[in-house]
C-alpha atoms as a PDB file:
ATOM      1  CA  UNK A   1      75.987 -84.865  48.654  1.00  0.00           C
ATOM      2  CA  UNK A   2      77.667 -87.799  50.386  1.00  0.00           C
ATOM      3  CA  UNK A   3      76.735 -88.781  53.792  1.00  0.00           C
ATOM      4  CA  UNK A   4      80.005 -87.304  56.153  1.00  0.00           C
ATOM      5  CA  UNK A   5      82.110 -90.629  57.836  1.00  0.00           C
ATOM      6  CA  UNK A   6      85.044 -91.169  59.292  1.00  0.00           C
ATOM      7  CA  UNK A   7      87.047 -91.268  56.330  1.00  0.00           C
ATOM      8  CA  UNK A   8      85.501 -87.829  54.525  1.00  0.00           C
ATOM      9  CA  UNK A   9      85.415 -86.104  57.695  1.00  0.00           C
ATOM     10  CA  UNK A  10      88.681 -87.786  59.899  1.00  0.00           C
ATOM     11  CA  UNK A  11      88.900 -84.214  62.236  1.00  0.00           C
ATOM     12  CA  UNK A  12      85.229 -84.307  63.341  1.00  0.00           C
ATOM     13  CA  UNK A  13      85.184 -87.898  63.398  1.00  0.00           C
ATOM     14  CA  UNK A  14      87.440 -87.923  66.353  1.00  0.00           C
ATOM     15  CA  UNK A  15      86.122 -85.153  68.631  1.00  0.00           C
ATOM     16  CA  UNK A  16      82.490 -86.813  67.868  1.00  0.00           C
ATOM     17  CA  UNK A  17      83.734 -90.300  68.729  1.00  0.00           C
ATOM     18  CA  UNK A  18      85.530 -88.969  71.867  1.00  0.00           C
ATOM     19  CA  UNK A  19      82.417 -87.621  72.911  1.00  0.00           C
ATOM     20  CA  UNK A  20      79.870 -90.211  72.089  1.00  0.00           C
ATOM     21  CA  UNK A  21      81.360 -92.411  74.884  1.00  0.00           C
ATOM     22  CA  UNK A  22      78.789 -95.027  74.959  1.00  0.00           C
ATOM     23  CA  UNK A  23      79.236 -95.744  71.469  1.00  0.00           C
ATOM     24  CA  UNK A  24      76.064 -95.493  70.141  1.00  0.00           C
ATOM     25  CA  UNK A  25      76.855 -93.377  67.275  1.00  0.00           C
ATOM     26  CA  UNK A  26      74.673 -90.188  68.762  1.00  0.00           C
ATOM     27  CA  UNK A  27      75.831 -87.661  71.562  1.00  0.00           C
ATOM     28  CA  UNK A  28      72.882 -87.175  73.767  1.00  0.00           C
ATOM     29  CA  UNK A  29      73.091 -84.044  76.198  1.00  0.00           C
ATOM     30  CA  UNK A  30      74.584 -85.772  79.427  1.00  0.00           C
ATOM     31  CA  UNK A  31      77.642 -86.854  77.421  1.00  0.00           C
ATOM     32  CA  UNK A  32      78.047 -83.113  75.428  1.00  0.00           C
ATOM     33  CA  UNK A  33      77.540 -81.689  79.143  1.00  0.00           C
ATOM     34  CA  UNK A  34      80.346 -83.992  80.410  1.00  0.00           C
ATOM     35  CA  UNK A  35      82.756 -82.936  77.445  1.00  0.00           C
ATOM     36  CA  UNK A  36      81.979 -79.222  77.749  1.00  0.00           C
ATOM     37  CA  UNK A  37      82.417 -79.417  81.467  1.00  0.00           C
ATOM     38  CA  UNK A  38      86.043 -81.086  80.405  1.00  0.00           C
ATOM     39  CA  UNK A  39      86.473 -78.117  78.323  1.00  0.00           C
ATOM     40  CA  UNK A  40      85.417 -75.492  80.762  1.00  0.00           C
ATOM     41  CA  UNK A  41      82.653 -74.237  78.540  1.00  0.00           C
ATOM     42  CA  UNK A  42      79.744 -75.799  80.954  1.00  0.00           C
ATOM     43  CA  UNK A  43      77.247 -72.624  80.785  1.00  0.00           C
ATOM     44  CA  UNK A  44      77.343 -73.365  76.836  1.00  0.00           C
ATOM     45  CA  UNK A  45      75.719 -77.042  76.399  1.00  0.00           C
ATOM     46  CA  UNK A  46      72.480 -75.856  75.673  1.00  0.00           C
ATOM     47  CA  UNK A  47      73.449 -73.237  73.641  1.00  0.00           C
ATOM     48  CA  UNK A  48      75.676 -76.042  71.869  1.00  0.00           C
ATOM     49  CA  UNK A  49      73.167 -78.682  71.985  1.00  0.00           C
ATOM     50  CA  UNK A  50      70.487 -76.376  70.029  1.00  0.00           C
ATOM     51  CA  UNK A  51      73.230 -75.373  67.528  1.00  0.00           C
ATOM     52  CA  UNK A  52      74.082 -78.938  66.786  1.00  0.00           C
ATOM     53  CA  UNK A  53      70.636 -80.751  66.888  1.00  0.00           C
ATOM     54  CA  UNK A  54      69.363 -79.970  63.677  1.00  0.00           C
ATOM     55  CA  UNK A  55      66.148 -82.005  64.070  1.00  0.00           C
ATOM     56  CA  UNK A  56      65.881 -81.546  67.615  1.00  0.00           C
ATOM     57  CA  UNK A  57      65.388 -84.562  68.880  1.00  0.00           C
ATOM     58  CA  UNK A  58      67.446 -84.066  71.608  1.00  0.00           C
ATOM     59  CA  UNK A  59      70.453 -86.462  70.070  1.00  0.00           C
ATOM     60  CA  UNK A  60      73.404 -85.122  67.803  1.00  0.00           C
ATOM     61  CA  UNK A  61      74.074 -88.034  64.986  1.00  0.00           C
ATOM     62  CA  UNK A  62      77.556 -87.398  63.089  1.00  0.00           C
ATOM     63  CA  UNK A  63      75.696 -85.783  60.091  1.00  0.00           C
ATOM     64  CA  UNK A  64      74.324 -83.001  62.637  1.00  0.00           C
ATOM     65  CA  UNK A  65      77.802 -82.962  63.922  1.00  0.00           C
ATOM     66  CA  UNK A  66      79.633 -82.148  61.013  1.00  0.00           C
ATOM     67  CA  UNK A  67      77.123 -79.725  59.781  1.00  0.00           C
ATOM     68  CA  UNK A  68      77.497 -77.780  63.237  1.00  0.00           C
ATOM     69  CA  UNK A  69      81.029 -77.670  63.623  1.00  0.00           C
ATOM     70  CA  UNK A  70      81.907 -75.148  61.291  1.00  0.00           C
ATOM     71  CA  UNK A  71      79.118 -72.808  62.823  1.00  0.00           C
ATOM     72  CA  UNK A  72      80.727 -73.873  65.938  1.00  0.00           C
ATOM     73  CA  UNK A  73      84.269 -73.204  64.824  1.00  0.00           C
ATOM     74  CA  UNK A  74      83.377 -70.090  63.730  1.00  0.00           C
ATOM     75  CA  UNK A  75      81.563 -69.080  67.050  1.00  0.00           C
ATOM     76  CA  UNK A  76      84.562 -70.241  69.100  1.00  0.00           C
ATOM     77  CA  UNK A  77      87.116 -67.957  66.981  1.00  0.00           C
ATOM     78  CA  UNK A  78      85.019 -65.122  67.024  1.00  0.00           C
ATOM     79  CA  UNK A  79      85.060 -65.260  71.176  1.00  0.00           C
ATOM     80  CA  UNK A  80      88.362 -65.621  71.131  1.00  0.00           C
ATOM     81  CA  UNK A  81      89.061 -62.578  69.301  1.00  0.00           C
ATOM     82  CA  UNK A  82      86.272 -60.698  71.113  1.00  0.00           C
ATOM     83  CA  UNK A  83      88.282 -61.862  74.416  1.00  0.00           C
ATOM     84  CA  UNK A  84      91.384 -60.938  72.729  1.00  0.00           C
ATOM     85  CA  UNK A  85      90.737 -57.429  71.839  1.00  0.00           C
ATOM     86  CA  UNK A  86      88.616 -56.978  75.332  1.00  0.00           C
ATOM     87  CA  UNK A  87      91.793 -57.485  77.153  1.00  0.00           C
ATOM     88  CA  UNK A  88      94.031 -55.507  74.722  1.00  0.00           C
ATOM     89  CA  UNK A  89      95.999 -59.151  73.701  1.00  0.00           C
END
């Protein structure tokens, strides 16, 4: 299996490097807090930190990252249809 990069992986590459904004090629949980605060989804960086730190080391490398994101994906869509039929949309 190759190693996901920018080039294999272009869509996740960008949200990861928008997020990692010191660069260092890991998100740690101050800068996911700060990006899920930007999204409104503040209550949901643990939750989102757990789900994305495969080794648990407390630091999301891109690997972890792009193995996440479809579990994330998914979770997102499925709240927004849960929301959806809540409010009869």
């Amino acid at each position: 299996m190759t190693t996901p990069n920018k080039e294999t992986h272009p869509r996740e590459w960008a949200i990861f490097s928008s997020i990692d904004v010191d660069d260092d090629g890991k998100v740690d949980k101050t800068e996911l807090m700060t990006a899920c605060r930007e999204m409104g989804l503040g209550d949901k960086t643990h939750s989102l930190a757990d789900t994305l730190d495969a080794n648990h080391d407390g630091l999301v490398d891109f690997t972890e990252f792009v193995a996440g994101f479809s579990t994330v994906a998914s979770m997102t869509a499925a709240s927004i249809l849960v929301f959806s039929a809540a409010s009869g949309a």
